[in-house]
PDB file of N, CA and C in Angstrom:
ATOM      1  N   UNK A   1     -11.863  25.022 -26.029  1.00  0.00           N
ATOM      2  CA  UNK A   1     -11.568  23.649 -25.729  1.00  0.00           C
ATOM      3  C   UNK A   1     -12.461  23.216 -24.555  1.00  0.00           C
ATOM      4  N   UNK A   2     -13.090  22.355 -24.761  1.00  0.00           N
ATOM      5  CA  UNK A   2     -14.213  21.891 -24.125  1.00  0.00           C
ATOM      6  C   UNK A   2     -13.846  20.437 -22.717  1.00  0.00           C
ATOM      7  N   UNK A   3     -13.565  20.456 -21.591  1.00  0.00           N
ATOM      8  CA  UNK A   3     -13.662  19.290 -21.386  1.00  0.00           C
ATOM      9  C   UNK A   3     -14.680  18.148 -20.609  1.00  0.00           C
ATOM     10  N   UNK A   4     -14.338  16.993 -21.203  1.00  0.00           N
ATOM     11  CA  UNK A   4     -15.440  16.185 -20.931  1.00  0.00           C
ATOM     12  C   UNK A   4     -14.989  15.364 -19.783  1.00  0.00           C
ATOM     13  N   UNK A   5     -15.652  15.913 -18.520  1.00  0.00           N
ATOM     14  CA  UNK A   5     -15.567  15.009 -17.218  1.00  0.00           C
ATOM     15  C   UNK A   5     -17.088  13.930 -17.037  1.00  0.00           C
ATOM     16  N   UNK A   6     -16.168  12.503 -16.910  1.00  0.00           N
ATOM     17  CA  UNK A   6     -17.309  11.595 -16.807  1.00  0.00           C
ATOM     18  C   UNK A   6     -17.088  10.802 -15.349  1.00  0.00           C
ATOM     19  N   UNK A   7     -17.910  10.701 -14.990  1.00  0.00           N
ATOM     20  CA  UNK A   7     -18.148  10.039 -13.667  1.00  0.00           C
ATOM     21  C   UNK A   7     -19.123   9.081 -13.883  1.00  0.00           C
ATOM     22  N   UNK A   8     -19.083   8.365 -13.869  1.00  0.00           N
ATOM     23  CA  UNK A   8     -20.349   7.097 -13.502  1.00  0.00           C
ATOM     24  C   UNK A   8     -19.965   6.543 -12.544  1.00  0.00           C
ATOM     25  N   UNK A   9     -21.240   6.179 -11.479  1.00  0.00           N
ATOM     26  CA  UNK A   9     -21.730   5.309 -10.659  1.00  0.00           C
ATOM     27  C   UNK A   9     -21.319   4.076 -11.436  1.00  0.00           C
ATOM     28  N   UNK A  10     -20.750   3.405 -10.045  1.00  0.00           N
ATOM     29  CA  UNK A  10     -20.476   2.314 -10.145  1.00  0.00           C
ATOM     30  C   UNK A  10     -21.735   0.872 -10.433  1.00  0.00           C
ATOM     31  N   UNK A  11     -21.610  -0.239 -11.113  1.00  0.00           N
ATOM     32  CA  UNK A  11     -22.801  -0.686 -11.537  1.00  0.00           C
ATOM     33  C   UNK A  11     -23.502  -0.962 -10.200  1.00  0.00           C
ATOM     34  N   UNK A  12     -24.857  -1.374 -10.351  1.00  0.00           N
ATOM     35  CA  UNK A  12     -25.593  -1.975  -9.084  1.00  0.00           C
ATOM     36  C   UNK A  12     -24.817  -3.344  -8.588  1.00  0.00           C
ATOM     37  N   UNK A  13     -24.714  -3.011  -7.052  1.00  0.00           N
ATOM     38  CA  UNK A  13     -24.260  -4.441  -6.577  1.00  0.00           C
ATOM     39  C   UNK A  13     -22.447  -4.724  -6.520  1.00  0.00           C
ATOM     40  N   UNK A  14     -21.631  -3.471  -7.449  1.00  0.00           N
ATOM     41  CA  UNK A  14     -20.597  -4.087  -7.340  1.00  0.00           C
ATOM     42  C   UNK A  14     -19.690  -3.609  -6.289  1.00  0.00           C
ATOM     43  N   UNK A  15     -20.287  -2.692  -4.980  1.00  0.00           N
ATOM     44  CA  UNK A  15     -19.775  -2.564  -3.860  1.00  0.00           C
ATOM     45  C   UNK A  15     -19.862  -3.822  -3.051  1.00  0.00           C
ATOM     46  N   UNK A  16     -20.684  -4.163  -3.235  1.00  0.00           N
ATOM     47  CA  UNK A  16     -20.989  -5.558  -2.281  1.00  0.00           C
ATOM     48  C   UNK A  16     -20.110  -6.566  -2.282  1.00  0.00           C
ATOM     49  N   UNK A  17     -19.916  -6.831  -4.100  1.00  0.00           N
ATOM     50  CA  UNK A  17     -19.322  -7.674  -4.812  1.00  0.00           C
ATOM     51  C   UNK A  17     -17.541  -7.378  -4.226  1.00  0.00           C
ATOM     52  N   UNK A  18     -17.384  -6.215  -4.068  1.00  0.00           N
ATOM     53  CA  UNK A  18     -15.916  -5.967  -3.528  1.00  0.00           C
ATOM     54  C   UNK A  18     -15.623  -6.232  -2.246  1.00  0.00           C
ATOM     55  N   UNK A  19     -17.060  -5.964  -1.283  1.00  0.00           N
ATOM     56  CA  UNK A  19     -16.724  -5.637   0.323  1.00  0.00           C
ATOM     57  C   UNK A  19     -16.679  -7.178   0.416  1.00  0.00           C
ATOM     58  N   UNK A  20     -17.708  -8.249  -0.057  1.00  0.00           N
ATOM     59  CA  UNK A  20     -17.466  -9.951  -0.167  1.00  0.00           C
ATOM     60  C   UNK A  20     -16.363 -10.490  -0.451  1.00  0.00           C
ATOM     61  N   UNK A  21     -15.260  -9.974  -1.737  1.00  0.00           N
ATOM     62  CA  UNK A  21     -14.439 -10.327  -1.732  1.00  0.00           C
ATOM     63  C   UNK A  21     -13.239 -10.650  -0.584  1.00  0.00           C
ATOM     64  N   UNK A  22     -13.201  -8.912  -0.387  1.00  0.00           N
ATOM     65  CA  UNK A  22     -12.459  -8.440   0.829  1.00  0.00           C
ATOM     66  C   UNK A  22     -12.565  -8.942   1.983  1.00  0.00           C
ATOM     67  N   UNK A  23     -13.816  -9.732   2.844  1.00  0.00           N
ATOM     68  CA  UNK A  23     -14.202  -9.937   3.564  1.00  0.00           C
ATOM     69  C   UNK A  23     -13.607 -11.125   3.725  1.00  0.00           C
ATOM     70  N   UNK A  24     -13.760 -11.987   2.095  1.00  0.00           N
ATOM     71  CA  UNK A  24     -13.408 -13.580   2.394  1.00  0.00           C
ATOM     72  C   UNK A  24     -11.441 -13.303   2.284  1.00  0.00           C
ATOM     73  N   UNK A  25     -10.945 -12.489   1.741  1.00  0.00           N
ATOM     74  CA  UNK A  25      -9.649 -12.366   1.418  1.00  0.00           C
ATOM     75  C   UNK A  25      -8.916 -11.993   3.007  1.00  0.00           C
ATOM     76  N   UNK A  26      -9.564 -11.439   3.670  1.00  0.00           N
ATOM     77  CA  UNK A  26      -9.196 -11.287   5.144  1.00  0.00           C
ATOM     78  C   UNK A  26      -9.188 -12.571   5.731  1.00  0.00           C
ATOM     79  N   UNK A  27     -10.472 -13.479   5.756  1.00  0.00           N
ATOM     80  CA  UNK A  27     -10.505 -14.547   6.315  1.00  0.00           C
ATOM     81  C   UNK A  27      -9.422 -15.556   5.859  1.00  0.00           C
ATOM     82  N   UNK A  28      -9.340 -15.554   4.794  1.00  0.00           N
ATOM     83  CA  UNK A  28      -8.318 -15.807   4.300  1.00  0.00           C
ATOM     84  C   UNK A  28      -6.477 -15.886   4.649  1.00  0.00           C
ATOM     85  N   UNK A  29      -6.052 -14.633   5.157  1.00  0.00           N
ATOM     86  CA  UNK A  29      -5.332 -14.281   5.848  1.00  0.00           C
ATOM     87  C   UNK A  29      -5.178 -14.666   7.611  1.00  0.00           C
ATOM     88  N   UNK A  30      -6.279 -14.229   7.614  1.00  0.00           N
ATOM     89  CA  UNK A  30      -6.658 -14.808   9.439  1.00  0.00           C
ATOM     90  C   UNK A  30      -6.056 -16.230   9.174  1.00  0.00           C
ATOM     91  N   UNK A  31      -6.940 -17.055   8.220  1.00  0.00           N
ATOM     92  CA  UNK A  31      -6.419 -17.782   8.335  1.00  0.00           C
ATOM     93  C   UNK A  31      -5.131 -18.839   8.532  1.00  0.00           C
ATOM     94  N   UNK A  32      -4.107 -18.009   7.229  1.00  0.00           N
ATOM     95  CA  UNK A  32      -2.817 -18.543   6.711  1.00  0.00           C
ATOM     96  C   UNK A  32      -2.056 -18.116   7.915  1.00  0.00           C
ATOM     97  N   UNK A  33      -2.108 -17.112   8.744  1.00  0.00           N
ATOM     98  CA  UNK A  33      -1.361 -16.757   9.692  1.00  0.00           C
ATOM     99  C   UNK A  33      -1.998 -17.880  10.796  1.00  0.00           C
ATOM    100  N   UNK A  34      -3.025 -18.124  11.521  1.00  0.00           N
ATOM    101  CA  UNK A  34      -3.236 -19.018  12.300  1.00  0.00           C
ATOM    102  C   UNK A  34      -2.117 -20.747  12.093  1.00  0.00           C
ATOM    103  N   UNK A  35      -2.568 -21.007  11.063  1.00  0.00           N
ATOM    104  CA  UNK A  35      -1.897 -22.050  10.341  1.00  0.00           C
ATOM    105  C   UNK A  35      -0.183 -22.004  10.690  1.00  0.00           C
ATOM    106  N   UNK A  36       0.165 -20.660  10.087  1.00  0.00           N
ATOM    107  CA  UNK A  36       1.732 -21.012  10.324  1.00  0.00           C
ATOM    108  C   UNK A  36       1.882 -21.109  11.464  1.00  0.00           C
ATOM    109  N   UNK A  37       1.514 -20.090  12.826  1.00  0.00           N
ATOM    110  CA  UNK A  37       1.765 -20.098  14.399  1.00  0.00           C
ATOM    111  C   UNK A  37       1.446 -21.835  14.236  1.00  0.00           C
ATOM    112  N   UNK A  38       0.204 -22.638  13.776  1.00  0.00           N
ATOM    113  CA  UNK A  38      -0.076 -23.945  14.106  1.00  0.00           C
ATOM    114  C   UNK A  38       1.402 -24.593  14.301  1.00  0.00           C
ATOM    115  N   UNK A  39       1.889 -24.728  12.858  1.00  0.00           N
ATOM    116  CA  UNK A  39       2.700 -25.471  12.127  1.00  0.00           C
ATOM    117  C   UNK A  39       4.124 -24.885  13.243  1.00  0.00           C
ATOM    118  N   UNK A  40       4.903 -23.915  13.601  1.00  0.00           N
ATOM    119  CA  UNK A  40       5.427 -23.148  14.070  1.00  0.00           C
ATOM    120  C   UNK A  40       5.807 -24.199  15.865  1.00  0.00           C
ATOM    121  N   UNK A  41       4.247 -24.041  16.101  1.00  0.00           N
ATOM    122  CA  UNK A  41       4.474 -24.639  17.686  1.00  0.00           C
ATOM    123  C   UNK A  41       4.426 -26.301  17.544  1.00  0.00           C
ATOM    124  N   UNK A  42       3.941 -26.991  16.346  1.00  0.00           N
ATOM    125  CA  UNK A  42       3.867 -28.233  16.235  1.00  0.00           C
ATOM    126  C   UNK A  42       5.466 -28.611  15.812  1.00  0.00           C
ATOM    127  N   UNK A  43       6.253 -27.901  15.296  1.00  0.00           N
ATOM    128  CA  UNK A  43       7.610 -28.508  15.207  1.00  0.00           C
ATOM    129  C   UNK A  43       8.554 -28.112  16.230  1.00  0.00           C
ATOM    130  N   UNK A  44       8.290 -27.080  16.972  1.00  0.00           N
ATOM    131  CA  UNK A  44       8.863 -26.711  17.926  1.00  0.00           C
ATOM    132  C   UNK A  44       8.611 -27.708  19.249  1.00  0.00           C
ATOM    133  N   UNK A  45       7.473 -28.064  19.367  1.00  0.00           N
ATOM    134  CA  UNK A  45       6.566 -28.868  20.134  1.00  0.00           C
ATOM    135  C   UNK A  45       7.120 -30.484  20.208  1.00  0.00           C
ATOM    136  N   UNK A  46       7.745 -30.870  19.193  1.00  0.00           N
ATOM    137  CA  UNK A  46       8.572 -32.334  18.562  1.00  0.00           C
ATOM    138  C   UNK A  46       9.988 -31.956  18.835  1.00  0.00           C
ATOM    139  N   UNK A  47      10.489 -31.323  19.184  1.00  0.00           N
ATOM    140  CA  UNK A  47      12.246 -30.562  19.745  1.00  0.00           C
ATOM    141  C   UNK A  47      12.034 -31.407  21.499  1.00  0.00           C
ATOM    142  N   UNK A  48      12.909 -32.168  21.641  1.00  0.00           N
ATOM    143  CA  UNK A  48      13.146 -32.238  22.705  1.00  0.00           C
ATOM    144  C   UNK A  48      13.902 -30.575  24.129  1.00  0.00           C
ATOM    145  N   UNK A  49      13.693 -31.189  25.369  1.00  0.00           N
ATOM    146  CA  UNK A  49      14.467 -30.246  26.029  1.00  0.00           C
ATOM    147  C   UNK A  49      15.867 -29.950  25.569  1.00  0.00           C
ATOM    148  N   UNK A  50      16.691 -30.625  25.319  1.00  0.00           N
ATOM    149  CA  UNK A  50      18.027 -29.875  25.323  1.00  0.00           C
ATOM    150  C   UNK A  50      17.528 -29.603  23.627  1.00  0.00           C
ATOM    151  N   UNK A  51      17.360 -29.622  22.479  1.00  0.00           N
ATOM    152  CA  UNK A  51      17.131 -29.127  21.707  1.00  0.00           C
ATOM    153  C   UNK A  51      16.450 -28.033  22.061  1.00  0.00           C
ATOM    154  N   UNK A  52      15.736 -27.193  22.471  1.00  0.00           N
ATOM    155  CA  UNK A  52      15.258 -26.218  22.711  1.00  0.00           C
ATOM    156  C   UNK A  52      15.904 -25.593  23.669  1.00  0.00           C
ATOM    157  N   UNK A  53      16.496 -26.098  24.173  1.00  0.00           N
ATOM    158  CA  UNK A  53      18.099 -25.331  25.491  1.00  0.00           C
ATOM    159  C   UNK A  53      18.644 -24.655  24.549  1.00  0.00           C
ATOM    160  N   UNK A  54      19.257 -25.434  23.248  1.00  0.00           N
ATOM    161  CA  UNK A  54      20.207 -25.185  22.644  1.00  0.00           C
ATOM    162  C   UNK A  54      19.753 -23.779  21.776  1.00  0.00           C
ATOM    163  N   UNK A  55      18.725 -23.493  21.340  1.00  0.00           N
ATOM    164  CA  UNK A  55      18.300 -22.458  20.606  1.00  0.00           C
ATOM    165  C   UNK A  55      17.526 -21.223  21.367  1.00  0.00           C
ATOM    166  N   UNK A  56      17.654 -21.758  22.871  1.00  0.00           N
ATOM    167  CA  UNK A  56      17.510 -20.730  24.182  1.00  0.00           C
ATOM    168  C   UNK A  56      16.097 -20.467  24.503  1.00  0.00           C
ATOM    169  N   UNK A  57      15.162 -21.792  24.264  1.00  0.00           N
ATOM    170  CA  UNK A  57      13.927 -21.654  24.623  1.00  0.00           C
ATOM    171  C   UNK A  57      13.668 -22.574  26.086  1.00  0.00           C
ATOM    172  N   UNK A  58      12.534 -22.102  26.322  1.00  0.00           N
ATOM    173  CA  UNK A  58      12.010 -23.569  27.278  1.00  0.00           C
ATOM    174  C   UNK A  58      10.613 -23.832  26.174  1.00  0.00           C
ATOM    175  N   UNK A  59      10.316 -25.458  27.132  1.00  0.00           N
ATOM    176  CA  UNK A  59       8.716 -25.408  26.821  1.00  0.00           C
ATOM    177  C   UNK A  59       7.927 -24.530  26.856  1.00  0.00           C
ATOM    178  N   UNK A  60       7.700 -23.697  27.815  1.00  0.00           N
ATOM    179  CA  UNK A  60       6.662 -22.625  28.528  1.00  0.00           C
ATOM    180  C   UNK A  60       6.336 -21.681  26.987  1.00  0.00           C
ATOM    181  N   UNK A  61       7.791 -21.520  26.022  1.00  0.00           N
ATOM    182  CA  UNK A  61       7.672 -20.440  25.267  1.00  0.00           C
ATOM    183  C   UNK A  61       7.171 -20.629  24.171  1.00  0.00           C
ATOM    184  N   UNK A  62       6.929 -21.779  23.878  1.00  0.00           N
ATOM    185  CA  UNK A  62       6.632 -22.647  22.519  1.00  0.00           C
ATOM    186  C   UNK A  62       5.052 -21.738  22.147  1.00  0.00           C
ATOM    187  N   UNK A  63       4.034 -21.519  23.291  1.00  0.00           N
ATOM    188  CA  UNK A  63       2.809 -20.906  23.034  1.00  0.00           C
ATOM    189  C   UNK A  63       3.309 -19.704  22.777  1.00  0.00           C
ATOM    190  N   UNK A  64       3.695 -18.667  23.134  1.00  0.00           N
ATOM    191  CA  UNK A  64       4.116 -17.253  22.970  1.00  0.00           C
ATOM    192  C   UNK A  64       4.524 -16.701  21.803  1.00  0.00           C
ATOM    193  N   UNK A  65       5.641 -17.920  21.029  1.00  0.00           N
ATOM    194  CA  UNK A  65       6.441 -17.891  19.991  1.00  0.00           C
ATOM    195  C   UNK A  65       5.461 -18.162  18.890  1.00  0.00           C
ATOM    196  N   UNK A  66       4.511 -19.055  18.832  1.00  0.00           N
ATOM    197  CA  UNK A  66       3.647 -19.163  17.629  1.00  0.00           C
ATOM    198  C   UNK A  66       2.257 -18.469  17.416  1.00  0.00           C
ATOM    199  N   UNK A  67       2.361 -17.286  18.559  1.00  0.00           N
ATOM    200  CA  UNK A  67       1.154 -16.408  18.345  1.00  0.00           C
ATOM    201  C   UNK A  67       1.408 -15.024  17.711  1.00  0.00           C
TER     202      UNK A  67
END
């Protein structure tokens, strides 16, 4: 019984084609996370003081909380 192990090299170019993907799919991410912290401190940011008393923040924390 004979067996047949095959390996081929991957075609020309399609490491690249993956590390590009990956590259933009990160940025990608970077991105969507930047965005929510955005969105995060912009509604927090529209809360008056005693609204933000009430849920046990100050102003000061509004940056901290959306990073």
């Amino acid at each position: 019984m004979a067996a047949n192990i095959t390996s081929r090299p991957a075609p020309m170019g399609a490491i690249t084609v993956f590390r590009l993907v990956q590259s933009v799919s990160q940025v990608a991410n970077v991105f969507q996370t930047w965005n929510s912290g955005r969105i995060t401190r912009k509604a927090l940011g529209s809360l008056s003081d005693s609204e933000l008393d009430d849920i046990g923040l100050c102003r000061g924390d509004i940056e901290m909380i959306g990073r």
